[in-house]
C-alpha atoms as a PDB file:
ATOM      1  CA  UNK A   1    -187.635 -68.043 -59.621  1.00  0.00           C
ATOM      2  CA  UNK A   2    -189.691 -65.210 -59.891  1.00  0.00           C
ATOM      3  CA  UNK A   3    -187.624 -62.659 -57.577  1.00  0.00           C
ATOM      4  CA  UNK A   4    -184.619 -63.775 -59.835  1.00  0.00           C
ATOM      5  CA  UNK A   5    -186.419 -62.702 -62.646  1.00  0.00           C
ATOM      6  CA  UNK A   6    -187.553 -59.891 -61.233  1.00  0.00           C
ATOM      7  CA  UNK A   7    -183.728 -59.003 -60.055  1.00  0.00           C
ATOM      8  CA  UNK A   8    -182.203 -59.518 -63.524  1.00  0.00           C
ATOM      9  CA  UNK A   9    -184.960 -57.038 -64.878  1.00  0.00           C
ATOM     10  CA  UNK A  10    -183.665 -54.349 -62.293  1.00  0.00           C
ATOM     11  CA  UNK A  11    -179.964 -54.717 -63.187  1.00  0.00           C
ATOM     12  CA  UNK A  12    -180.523 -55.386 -66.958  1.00  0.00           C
ATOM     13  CA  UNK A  13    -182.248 -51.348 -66.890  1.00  0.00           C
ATOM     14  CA  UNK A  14    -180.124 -50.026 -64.138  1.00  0.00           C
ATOM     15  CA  UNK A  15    -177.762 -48.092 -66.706  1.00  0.00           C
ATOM     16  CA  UNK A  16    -180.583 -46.391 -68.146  1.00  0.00           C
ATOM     17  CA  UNK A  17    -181.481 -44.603 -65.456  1.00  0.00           C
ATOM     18  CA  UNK A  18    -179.776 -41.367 -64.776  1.00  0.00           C
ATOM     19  CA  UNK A  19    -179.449 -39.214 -61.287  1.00  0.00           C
ATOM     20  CA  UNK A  20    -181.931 -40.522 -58.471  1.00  0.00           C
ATOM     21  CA  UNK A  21    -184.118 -43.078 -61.310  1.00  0.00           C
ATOM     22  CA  UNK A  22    -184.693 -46.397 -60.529  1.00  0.00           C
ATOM     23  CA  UNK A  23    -186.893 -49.031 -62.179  1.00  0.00           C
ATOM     24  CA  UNK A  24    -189.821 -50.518 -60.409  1.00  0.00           C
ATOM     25  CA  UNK A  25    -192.354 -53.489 -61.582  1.00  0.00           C
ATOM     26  CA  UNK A  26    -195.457 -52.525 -63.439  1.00  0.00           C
ATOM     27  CA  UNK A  27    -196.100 -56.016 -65.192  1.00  0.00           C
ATOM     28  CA  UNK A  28    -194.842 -59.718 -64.937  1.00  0.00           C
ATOM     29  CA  UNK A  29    -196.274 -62.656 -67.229  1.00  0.00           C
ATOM     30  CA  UNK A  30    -194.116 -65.918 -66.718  1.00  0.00           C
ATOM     31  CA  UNK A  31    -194.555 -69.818 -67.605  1.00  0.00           C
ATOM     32  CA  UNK A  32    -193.052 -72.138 -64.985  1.00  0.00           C
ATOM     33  CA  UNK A  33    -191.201 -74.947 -67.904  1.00  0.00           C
ATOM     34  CA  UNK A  34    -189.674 -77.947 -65.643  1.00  0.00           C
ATOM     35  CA  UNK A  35    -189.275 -78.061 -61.834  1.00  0.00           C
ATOM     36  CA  UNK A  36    -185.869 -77.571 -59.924  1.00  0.00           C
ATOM     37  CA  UNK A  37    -184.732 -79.917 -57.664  1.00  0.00           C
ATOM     38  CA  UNK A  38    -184.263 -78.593 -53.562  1.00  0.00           C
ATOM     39  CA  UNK A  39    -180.736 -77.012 -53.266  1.00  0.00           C
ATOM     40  CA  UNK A  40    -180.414 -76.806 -57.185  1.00  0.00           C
ATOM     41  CA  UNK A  41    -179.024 -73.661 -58.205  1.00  0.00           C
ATOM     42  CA  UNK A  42    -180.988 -71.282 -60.466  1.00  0.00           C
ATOM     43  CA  UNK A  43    -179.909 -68.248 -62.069  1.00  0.00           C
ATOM     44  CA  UNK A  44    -181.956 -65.772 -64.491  1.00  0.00           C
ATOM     45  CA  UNK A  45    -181.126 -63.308 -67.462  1.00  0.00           C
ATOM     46  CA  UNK A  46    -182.588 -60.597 -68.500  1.00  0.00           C
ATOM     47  CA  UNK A  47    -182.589 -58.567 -72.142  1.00  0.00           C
ATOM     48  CA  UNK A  48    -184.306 -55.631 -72.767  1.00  0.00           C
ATOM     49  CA  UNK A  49    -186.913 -56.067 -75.310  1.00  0.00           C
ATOM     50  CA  UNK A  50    -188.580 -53.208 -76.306  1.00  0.00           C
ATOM     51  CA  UNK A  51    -189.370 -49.432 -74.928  1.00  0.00           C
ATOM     52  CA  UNK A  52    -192.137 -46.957 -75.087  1.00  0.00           C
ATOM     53  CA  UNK A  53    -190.906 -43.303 -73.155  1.00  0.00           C
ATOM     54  CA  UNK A  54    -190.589 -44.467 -69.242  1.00  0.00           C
ATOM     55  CA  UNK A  55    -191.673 -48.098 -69.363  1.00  0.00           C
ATOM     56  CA  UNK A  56    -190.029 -51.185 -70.655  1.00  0.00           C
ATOM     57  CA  UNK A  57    -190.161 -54.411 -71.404  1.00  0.00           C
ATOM     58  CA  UNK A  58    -187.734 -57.567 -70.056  1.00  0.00           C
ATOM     59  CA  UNK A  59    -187.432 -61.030 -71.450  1.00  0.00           C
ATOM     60  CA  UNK A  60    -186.293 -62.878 -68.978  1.00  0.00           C
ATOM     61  CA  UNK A  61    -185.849 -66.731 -68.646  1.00  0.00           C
ATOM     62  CA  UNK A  62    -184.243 -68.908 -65.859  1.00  0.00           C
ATOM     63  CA  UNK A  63    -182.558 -72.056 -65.987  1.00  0.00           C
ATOM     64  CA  UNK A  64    -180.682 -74.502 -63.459  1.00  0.00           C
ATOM     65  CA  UNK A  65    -177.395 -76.612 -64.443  1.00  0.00           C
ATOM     66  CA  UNK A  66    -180.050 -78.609 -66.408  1.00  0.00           C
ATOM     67  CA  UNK A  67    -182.593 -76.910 -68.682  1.00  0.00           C
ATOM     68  CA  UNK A  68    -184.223 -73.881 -68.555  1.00  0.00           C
ATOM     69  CA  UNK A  69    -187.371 -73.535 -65.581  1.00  0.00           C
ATOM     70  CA  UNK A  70    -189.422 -70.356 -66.925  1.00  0.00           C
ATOM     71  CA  UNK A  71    -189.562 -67.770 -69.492  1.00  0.00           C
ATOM     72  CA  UNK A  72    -191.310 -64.894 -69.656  1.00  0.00           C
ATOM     73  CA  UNK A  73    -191.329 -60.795 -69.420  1.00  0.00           C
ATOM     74  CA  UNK A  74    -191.148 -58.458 -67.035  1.00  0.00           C
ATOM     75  CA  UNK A  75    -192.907 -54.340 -67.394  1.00  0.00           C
ATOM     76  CA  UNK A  76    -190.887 -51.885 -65.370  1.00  0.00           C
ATOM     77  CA  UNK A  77    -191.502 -48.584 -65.521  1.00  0.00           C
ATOM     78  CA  UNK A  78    -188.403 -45.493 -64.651  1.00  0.00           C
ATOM     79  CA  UNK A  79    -189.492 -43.345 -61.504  1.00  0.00           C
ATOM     80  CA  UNK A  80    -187.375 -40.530 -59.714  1.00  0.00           C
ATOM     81  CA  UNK A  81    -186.661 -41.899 -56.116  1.00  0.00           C
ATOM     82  CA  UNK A  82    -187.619 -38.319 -54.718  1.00  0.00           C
ATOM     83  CA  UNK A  83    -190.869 -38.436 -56.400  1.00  0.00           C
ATOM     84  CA  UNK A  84    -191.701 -41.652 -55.381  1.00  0.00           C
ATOM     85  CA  UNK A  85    -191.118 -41.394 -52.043  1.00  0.00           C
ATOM     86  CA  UNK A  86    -192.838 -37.838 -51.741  1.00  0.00           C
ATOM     87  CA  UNK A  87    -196.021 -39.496 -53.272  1.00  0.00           C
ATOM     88  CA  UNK A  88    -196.384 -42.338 -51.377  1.00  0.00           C
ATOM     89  CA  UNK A  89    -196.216 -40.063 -48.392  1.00  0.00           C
ATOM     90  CA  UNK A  90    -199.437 -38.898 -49.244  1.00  0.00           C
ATOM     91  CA  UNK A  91    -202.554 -40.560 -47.751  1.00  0.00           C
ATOM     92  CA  UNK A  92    -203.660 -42.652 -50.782  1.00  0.00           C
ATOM     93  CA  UNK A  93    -206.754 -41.288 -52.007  1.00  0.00           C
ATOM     94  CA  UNK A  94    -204.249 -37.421 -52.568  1.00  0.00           C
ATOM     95  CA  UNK A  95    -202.541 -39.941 -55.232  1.00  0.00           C
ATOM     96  CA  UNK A  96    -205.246 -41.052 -56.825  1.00  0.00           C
ATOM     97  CA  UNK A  97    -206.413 -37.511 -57.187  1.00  0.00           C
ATOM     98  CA  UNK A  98    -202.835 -36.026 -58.330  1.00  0.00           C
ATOM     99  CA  UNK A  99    -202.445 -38.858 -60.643  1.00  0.00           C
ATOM    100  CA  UNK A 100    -204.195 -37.839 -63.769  1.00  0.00           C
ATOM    101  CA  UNK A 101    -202.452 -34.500 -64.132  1.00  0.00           C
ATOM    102  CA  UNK A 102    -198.979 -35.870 -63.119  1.00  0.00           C
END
């Protein structure tokens, strides 16, 4: 349920971002409702709720054919691709220590 969630987040911001941007997860807080039967099939939506510069926050919820199974939000923040993959091929303590002056 909660990679759904997740997934709806990531398509619900895609068209904000612009050239190389993508979203990736900075917070998730979500209630589990009612249980799912095995096989059922479950399917989550997403609305952006609110933004503040490069980081956002989702409602999401997901349901089966019966009743909805969780609600809750999802944090995502925009990052260039480039600069996320350059920085995470640093050994971790260089990130910590370019971090603050981004």
């Amino acid at each position: 349920m909660i990679r759904l969630m997740e997934t709806a987040a990531f398509h619900a911001l895609q068209p904000y971002c612009v050239n190389d941007e993508i979203t990736v997860g900075t917070s998730i807080h979500v209630e589990h409702r009612a249980a799912s039967g095995i096989g059922a099939r479950i399917r989550a939506e997403a609305i952006v709720e609110s933004f503040d510069g490069r980081f956002y926050t989702v409602r999401v919820t997901a349901q089966d054919d019966l009743q909805e199974i969780g609600r809750g939000t999802v944090g995502r923040a925009v990052v260039s691709v480039e600069k996320f993959l350059e920085r995470m091929s640093k050994p971790r303590a260089s990130r910590m220590e370019a971090r603050p002056g981004d």
